[in-house]
N, C-alpha and C. Protein backbone atom coordinates (compact mmCIF):
# COMPACT_ATOMS: atom_id res chain seq x y z
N UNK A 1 45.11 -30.81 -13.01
CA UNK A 1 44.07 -30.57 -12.04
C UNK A 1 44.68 -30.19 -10.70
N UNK A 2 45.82 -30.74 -10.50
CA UNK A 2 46.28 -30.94 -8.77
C UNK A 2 46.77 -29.00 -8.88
N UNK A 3 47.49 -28.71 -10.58
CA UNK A 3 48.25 -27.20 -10.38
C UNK A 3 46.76 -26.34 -10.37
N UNK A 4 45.51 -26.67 -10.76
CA UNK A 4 44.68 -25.28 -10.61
C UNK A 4 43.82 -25.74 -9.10
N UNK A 5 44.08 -27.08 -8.43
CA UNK A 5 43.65 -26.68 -7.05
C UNK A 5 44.88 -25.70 -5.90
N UNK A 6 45.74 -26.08 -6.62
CA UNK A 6 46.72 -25.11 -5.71
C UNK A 6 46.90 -23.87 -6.08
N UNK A 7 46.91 -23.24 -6.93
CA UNK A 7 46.74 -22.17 -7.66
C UNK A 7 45.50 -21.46 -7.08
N UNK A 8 44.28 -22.18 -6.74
CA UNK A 8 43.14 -21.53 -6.47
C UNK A 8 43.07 -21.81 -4.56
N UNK A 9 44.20 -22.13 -4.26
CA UNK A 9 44.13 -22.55 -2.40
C UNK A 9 45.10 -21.27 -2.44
N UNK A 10 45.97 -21.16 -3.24
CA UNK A 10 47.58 -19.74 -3.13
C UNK A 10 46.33 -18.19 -3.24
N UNK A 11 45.50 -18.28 -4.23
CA UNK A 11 44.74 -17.43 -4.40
C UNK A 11 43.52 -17.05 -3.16
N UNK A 12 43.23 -17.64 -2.57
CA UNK A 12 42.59 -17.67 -1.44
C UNK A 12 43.26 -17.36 -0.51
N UNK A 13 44.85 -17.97 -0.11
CA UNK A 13 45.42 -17.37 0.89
C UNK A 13 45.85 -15.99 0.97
N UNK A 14 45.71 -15.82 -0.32
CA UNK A 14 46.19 -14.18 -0.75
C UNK A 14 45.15 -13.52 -0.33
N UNK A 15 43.61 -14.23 -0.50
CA UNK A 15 42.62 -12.89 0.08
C UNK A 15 42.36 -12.66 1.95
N UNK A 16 43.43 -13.87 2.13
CA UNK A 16 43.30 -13.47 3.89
C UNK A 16 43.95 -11.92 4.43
N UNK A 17 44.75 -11.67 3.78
CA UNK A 17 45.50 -10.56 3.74
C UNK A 17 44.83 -9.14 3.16
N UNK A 18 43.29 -9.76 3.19
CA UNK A 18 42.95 -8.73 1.83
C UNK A 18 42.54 -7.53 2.85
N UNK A 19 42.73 -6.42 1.72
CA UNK A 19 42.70 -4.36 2.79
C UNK A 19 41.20 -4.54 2.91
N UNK A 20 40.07 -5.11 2.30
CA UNK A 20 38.84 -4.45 2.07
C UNK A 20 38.22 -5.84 2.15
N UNK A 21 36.67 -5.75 2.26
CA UNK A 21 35.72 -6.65 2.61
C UNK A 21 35.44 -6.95 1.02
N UNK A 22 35.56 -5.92 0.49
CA UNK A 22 35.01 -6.55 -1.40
C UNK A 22 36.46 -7.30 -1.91
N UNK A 23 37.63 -7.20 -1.39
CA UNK A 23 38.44 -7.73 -1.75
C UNK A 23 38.44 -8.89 -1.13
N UNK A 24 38.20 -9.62 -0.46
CA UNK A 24 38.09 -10.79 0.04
C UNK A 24 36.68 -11.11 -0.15
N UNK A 25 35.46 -10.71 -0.61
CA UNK A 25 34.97 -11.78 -1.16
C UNK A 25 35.28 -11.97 -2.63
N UNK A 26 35.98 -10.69 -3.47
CA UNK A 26 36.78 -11.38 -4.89
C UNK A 26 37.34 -12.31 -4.99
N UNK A 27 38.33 -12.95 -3.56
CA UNK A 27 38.84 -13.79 -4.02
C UNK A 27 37.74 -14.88 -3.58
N UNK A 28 37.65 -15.06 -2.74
CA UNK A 28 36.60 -16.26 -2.21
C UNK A 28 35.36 -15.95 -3.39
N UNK A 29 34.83 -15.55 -4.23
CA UNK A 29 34.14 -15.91 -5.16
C UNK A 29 35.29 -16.55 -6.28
N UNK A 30 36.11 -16.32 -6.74
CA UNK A 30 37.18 -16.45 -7.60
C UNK A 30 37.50 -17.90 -7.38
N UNK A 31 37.69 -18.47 -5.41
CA UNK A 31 38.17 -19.65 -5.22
C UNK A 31 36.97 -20.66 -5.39
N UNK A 32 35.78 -20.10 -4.98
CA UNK A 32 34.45 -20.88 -5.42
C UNK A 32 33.96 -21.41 -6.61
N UNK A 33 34.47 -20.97 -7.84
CA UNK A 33 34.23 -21.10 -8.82
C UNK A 33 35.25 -22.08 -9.73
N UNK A 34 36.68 -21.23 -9.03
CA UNK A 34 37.66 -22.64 -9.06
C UNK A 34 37.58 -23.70 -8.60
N UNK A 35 36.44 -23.95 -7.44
CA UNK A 35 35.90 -25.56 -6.81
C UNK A 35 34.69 -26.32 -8.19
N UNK A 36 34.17 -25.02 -8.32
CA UNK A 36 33.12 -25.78 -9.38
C UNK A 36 33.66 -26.21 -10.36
N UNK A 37 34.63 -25.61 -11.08
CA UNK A 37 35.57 -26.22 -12.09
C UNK A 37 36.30 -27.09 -12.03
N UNK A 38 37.00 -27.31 -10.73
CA UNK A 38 37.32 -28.54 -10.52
C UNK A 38 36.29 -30.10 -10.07
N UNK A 39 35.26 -29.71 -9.58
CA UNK A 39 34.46 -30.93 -9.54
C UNK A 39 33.76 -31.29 -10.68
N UNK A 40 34.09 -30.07 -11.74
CA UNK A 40 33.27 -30.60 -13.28
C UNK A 40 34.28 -31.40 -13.72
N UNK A 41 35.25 -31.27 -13.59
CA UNK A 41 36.86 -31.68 -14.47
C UNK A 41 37.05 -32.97 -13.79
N UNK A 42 36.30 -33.55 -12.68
CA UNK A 42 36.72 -34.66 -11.90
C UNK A 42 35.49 -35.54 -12.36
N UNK A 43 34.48 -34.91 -12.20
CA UNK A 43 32.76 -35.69 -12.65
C UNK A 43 33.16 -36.40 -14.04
N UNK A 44 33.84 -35.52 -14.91
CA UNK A 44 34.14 -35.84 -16.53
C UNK A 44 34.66 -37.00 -16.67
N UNK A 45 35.57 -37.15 -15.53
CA UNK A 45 36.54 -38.08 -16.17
C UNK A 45 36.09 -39.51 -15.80
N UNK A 46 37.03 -40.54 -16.32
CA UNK A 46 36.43 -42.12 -16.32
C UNK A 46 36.87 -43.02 -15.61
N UNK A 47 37.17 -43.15 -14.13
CA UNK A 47 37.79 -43.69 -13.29
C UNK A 47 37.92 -45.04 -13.35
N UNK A 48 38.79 -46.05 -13.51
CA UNK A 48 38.61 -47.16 -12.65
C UNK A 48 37.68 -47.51 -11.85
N UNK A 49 36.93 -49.02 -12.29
CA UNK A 49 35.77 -49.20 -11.52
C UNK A 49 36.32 -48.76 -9.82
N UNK A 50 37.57 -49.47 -9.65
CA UNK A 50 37.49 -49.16 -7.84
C UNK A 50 38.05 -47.78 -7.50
N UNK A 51 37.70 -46.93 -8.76
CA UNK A 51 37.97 -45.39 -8.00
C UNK A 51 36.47 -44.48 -8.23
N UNK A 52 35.38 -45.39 -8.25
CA UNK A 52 34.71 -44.23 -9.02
C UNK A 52 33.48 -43.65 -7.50
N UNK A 53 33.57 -45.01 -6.89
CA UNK A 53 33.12 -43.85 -6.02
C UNK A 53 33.49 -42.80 -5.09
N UNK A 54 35.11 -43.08 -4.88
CA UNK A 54 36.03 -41.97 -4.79
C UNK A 54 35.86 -40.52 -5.39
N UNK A 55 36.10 -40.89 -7.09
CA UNK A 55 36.12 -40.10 -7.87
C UNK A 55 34.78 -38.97 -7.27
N UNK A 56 33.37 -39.92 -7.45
CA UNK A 56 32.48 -38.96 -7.43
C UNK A 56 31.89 -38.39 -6.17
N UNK A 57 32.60 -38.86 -5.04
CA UNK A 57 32.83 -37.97 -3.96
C UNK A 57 33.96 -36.77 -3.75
N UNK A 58 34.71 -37.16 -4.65
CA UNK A 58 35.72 -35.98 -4.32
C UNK A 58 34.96 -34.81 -5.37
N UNK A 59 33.90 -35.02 -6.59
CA UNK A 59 33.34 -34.20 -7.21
C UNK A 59 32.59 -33.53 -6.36
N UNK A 60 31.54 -34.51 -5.26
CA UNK A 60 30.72 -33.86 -4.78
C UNK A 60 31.26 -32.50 -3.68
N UNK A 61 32.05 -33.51 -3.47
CA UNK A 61 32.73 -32.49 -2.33
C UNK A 61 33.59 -31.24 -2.99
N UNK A 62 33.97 -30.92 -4.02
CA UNK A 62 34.59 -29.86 -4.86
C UNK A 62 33.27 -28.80 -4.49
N UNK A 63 32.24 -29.48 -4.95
CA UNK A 63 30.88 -28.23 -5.20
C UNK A 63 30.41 -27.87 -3.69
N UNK A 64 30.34 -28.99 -3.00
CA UNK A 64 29.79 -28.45 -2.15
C UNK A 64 30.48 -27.36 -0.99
N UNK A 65 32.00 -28.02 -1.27
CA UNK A 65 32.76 -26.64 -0.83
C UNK A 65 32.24 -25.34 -1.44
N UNK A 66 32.47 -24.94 -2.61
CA UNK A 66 32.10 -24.00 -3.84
C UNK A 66 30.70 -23.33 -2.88
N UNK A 67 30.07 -24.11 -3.01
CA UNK A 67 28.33 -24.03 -2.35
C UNK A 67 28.87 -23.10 -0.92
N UNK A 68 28.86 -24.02 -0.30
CA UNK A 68 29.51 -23.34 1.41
C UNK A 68 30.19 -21.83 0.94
N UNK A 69 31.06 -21.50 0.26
CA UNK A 69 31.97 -20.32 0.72
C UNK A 69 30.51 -19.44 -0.15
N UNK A 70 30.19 -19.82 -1.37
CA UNK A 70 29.02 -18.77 -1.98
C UNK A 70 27.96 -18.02 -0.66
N UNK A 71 27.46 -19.32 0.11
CA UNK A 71 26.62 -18.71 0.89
C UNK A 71 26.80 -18.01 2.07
N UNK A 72 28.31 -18.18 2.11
CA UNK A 72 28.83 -17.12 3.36
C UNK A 72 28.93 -15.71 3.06
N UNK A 73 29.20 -15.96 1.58
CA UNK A 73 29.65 -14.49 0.47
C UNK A 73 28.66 -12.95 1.63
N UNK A 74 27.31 -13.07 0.96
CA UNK A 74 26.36 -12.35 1.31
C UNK A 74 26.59 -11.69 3.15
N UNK A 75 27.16 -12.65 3.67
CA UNK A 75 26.77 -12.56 5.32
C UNK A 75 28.31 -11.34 5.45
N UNK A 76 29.16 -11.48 4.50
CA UNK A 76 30.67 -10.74 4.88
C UNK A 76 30.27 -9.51 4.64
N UNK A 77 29.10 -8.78 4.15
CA UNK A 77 29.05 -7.44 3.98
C UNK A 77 28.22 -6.85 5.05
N UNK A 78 28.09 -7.55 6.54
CA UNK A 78 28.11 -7.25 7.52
C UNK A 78 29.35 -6.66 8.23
N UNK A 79 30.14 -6.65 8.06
CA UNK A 79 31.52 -7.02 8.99
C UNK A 79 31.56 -5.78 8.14
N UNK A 80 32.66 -4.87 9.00
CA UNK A 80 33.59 -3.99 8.87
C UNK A 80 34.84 -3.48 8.86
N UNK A 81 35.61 -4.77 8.92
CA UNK A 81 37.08 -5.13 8.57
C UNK A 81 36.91 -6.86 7.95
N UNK A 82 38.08 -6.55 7.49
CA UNK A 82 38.19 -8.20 6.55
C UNK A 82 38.65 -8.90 7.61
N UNK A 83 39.47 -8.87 8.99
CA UNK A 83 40.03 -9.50 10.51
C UNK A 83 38.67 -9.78 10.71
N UNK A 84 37.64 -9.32 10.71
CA UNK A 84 36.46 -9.27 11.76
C UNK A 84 36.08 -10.71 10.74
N UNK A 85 35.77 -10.21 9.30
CA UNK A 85 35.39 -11.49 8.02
C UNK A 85 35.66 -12.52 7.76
N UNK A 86 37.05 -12.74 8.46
CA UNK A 86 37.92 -13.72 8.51
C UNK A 86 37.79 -14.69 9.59
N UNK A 87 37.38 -14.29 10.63
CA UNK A 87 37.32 -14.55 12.23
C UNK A 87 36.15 -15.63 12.01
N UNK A 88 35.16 -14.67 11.42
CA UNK A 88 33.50 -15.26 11.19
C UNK A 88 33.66 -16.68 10.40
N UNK A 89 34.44 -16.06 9.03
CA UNK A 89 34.62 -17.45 8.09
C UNK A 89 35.18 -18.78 8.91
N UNK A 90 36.48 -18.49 9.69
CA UNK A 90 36.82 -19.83 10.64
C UNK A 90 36.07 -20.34 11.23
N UNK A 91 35.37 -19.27 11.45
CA UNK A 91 34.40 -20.09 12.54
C UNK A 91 33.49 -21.28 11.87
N UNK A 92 32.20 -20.38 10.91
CA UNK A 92 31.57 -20.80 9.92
C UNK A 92 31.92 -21.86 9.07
N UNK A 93 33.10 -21.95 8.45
CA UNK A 93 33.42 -22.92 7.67
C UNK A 93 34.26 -23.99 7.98
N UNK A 94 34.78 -24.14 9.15
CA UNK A 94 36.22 -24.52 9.75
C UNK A 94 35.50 -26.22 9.77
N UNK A 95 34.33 -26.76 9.39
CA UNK A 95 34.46 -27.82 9.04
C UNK A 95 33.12 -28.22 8.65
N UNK A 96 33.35 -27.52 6.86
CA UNK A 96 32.82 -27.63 5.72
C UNK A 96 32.63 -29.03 5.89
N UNK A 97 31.17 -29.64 5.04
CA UNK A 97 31.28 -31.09 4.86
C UNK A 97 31.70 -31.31 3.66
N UNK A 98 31.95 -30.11 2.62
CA UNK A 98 32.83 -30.71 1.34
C UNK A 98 33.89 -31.17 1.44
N UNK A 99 34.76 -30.36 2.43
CA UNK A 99 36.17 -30.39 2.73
C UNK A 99 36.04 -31.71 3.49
N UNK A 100 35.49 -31.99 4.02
CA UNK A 100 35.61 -33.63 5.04
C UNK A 100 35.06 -34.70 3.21
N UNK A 101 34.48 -34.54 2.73
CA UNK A 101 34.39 -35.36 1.20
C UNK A 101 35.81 -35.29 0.81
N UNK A 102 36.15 -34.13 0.42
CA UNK A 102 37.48 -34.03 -0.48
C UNK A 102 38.47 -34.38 0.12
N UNK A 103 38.92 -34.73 1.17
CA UNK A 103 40.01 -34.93 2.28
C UNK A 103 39.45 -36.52 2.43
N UNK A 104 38.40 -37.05 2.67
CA UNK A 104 38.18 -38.65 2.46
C UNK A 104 38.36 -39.15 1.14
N UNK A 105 37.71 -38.82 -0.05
CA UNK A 105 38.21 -38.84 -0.89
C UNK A 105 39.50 -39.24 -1.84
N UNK A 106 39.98 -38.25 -2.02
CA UNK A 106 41.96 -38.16 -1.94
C UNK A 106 42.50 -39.05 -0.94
N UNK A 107 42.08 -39.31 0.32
CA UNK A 107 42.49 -40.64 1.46
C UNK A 107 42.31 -41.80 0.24
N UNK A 108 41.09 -42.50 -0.04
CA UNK A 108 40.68 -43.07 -0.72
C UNK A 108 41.78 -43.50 -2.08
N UNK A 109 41.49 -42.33 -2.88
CA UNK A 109 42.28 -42.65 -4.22
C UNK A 109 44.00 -42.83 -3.96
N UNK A 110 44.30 -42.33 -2.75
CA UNK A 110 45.57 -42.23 -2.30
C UNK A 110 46.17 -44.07 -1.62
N UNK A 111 45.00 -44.56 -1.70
CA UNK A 111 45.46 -46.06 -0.71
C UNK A 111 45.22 -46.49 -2.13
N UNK A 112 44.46 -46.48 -2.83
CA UNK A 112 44.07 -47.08 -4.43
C UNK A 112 45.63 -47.24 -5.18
N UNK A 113 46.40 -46.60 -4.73
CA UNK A 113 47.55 -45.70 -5.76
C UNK A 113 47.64 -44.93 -7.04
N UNK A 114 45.77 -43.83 -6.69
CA UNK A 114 45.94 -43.11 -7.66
C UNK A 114 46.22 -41.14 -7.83
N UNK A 115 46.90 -41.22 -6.89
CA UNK A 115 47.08 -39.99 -6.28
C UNK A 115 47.96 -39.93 -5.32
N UNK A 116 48.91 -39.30 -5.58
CA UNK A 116 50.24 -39.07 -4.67
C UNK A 116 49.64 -37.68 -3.77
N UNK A 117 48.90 -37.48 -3.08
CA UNK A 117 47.96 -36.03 -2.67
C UNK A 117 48.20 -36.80 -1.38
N UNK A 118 47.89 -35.63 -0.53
CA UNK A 118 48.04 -35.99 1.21
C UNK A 118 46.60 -36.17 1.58
């Protein structure tokens, strides 16, 4: 799980760089979907009673990231450079409440000792 959240954060950093506005929301749909897959793959599993409400916050927070970048998707085919798309997204997303779940979360399972994650 930890290699396809990084895999799908490397893939996202790759679309900051991206030439075109459809190329950066490919990847940011690509990384959105890799959030939903990962909060299904986390929901599944069977935590330790004292990780589970960890567990199912760091699920919630997988999707609701996922959620957040989907509904920005639509607004980037305003913009006329991917700099201009990019600018907007920091702004817009720079503090997602999934990402404040998934970052408490991982805090959480990390004092538990079940996750060596920062």
């Amino acid at each position: 799980m930890a290699m396809e959240a990084d895999k799908a954060q490397a893939d996202v950093e790759k679309g900051l760089a991206a030439k075109s506005i459809a190329g950066l929301q490919a990847r940011l749909k690509a990384f959105a979907s890799a959030e939903d897959r990962l909060g299904d793959e986390v929901s599944r599993l069977k935590p330790p009673k004292d990780a589970e409400a960890a567990n199912a916050e760091l699920a919630r927070g997988e999707h609701e990231t996922a959620a957040a970048v989907r509904s920005a998707l639509p607004k980037l085919a305003t913009f006329t450079s991917p700099k201009a798309a990019i600018a907007f997204l920091s702004k817009g997303l720079a503090q997602p409440k999934g990402g404040h779940e998934v970052d408490h979360a991982l805090a959480q399972l990390k004092k538990l000792g079940y996750t060596k994650g920062s």
